[in-house]
C-alpha atoms as a PDB file:
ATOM      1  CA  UNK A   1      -1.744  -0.277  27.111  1.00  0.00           C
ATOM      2  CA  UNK A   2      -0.293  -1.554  23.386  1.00  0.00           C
ATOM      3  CA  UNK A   3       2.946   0.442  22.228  1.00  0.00           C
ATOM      4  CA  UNK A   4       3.002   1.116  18.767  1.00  0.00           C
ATOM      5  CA  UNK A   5       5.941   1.817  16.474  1.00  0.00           C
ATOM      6  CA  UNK A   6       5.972   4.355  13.169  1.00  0.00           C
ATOM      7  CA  UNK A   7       9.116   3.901  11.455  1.00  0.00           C
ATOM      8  CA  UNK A   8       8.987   7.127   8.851  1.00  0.00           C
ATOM      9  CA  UNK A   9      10.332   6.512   5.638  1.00  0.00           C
ATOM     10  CA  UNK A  10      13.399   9.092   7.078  1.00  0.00           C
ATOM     11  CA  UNK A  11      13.722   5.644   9.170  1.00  0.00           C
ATOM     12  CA  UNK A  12      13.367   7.521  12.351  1.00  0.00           C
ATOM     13  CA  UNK A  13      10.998   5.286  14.620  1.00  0.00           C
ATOM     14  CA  UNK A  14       8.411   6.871  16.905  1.00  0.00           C
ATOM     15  CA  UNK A  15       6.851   4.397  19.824  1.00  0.00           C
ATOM     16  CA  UNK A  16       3.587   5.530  21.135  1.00  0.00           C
ATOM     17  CA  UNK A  17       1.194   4.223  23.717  1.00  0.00           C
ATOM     18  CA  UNK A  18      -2.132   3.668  22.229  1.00  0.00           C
ATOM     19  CA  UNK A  19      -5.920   2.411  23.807  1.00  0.00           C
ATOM     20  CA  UNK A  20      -7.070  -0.662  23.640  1.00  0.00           C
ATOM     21  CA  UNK A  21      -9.950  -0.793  21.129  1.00  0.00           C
ATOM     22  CA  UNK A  22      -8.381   2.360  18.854  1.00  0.00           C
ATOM     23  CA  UNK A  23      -6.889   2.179  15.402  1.00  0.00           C
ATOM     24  CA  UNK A  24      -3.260   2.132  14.200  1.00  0.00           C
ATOM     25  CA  UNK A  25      -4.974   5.339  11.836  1.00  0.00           C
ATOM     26  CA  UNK A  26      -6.173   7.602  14.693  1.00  0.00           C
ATOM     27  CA  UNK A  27      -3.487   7.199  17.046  1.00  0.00           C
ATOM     28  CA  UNK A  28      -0.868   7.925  14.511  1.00  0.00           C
ATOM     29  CA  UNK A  29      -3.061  11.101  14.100  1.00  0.00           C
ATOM     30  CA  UNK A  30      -3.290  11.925  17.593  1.00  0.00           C
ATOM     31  CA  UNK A  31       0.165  11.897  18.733  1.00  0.00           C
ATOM     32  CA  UNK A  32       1.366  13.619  15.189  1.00  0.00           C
ATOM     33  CA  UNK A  33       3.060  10.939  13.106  1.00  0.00           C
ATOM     34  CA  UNK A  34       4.209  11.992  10.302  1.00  0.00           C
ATOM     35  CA  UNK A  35       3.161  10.225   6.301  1.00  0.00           C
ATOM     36  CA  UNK A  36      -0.078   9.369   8.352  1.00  0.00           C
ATOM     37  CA  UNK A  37      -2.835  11.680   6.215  1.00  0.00           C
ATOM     38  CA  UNK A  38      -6.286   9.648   7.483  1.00  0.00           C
ATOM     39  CA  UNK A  39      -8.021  11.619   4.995  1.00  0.00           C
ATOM     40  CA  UNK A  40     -11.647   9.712   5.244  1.00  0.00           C
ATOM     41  CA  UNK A  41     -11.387   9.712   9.481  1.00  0.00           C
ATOM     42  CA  UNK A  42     -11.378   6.127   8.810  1.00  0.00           C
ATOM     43  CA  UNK A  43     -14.223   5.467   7.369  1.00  0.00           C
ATOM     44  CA  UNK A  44     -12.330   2.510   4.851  1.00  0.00           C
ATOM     45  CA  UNK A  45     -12.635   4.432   2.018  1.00  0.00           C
ATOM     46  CA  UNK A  46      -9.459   6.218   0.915  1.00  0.00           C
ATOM     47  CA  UNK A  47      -6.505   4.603   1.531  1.00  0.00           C
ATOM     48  CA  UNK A  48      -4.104   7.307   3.053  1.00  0.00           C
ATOM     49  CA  UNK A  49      -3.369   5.876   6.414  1.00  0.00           C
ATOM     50  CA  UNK A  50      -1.472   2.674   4.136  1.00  0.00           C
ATOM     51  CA  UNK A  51       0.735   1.359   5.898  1.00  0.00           C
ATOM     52  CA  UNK A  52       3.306  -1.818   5.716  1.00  0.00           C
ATOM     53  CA  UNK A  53       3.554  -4.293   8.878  1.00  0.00           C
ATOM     54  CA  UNK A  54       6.167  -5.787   9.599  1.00  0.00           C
ATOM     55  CA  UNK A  55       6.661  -9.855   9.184  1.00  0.00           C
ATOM     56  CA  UNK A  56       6.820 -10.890  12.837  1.00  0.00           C
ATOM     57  CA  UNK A  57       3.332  -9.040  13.432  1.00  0.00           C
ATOM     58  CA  UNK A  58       1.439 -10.419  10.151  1.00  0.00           C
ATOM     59  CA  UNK A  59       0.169 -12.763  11.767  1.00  0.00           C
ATOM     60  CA  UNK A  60      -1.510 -10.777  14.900  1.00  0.00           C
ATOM     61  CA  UNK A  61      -2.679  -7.900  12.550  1.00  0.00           C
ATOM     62  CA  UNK A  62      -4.548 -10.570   9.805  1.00  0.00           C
ATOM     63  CA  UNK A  63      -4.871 -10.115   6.149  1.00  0.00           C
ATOM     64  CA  UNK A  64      -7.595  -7.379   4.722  1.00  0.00           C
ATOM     65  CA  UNK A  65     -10.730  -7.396   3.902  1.00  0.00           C
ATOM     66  CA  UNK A  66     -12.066  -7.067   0.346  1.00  0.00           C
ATOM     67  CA  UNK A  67     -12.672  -3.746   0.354  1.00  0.00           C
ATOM     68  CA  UNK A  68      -9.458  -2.964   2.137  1.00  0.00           C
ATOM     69  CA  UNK A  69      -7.737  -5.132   0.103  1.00  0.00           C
ATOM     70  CA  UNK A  70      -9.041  -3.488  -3.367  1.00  0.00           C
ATOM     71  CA  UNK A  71      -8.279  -0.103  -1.697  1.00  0.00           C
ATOM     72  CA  UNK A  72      -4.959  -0.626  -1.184  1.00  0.00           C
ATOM     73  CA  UNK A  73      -4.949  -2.571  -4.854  1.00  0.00           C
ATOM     74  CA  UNK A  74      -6.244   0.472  -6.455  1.00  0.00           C
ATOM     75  CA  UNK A  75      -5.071   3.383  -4.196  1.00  0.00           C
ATOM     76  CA  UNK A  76      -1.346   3.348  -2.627  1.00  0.00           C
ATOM     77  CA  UNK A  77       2.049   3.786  -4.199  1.00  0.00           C
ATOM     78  CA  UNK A  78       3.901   0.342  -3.651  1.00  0.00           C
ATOM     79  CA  UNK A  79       1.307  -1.919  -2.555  1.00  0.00           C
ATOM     80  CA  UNK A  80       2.912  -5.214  -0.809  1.00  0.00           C
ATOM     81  CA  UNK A  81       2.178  -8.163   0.494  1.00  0.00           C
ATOM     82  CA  UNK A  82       2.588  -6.398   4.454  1.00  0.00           C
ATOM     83  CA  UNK A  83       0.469  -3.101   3.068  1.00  0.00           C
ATOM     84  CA  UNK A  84      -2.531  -2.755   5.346  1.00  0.00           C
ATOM     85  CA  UNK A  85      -4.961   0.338   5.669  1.00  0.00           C
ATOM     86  CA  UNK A  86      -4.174   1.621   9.574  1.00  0.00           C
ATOM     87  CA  UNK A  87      -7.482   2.275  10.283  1.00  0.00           C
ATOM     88  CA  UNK A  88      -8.752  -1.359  10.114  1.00  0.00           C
ATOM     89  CA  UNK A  89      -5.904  -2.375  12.266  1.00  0.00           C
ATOM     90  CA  UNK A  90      -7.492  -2.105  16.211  1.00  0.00           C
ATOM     91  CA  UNK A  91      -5.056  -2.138  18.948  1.00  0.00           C
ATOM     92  CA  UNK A  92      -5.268  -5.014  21.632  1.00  0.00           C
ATOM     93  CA  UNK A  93      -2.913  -5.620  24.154  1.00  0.00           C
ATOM     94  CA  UNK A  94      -1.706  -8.872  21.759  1.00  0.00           C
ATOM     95  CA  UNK A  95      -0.462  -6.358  19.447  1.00  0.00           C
ATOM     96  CA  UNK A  96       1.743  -4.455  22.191  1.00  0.00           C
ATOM     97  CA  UNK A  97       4.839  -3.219  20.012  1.00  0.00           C
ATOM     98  CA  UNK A  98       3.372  -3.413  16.866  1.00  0.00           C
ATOM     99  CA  UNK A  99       5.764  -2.047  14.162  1.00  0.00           C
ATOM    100  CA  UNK A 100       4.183  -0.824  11.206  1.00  0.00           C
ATOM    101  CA  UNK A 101       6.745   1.200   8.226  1.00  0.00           C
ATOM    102  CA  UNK A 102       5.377   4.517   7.054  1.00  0.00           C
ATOM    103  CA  UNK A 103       5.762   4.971   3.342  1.00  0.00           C
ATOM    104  CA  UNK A 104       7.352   8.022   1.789  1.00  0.00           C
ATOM    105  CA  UNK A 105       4.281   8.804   0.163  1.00  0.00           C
ATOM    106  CA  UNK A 106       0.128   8.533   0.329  1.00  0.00           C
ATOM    107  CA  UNK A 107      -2.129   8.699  -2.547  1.00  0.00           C
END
């Protein structure tokens, strides 16, 4: 079972255990994470699950599609070159203790 890690803006980090095979998006919503909105249920289309990983996991989470990519071009505050959408990020156990930042706001 993959542990993920919310650090809030506040920089208060909350570690979760997550399924294999869910989103970053829903199980921030499921266990109440706070600057998580997942207005669109995940459907890839409104960029308020954004979302910044951290370096040493860049690598395991991949780089965005192109409709992720112009989502989070055209829709977050402080886009960067970490900023992925949490609901196209799917747990696996190679991703156990993904860290992902929180920003302090969502479109």
């Amino acid at each position: 079972m993959p542990k993920v890690v919310y650090v809030g803006s506040d920089g208060v980090e909350r570690a979760v255990d997550a399924a294999v095979g869910e989103n970053v998006m829903s199980t921030a919503l499921q266990n109440g994470i706070p600057g998580i909105v997942g207005e669109c249920g995940g459907n890839n289309s409104c960029a308020t699950c954004h979302v910044w990983v951290r370096d040493e996991y860049r690598d395991a989470v991949g780089t965005p599609g192109d409709l992720e990519a112009d989502l989070i071009d055209m829709g977050v505050s402080e886009p960067r070159d970490c900023s992925r959408l949490a609901c196209q990020i799917t747990l696996s156990d190679k991703l156990d203790g993904l860290v992902v930042d929180v920003p302090p706001t969502q479109p």
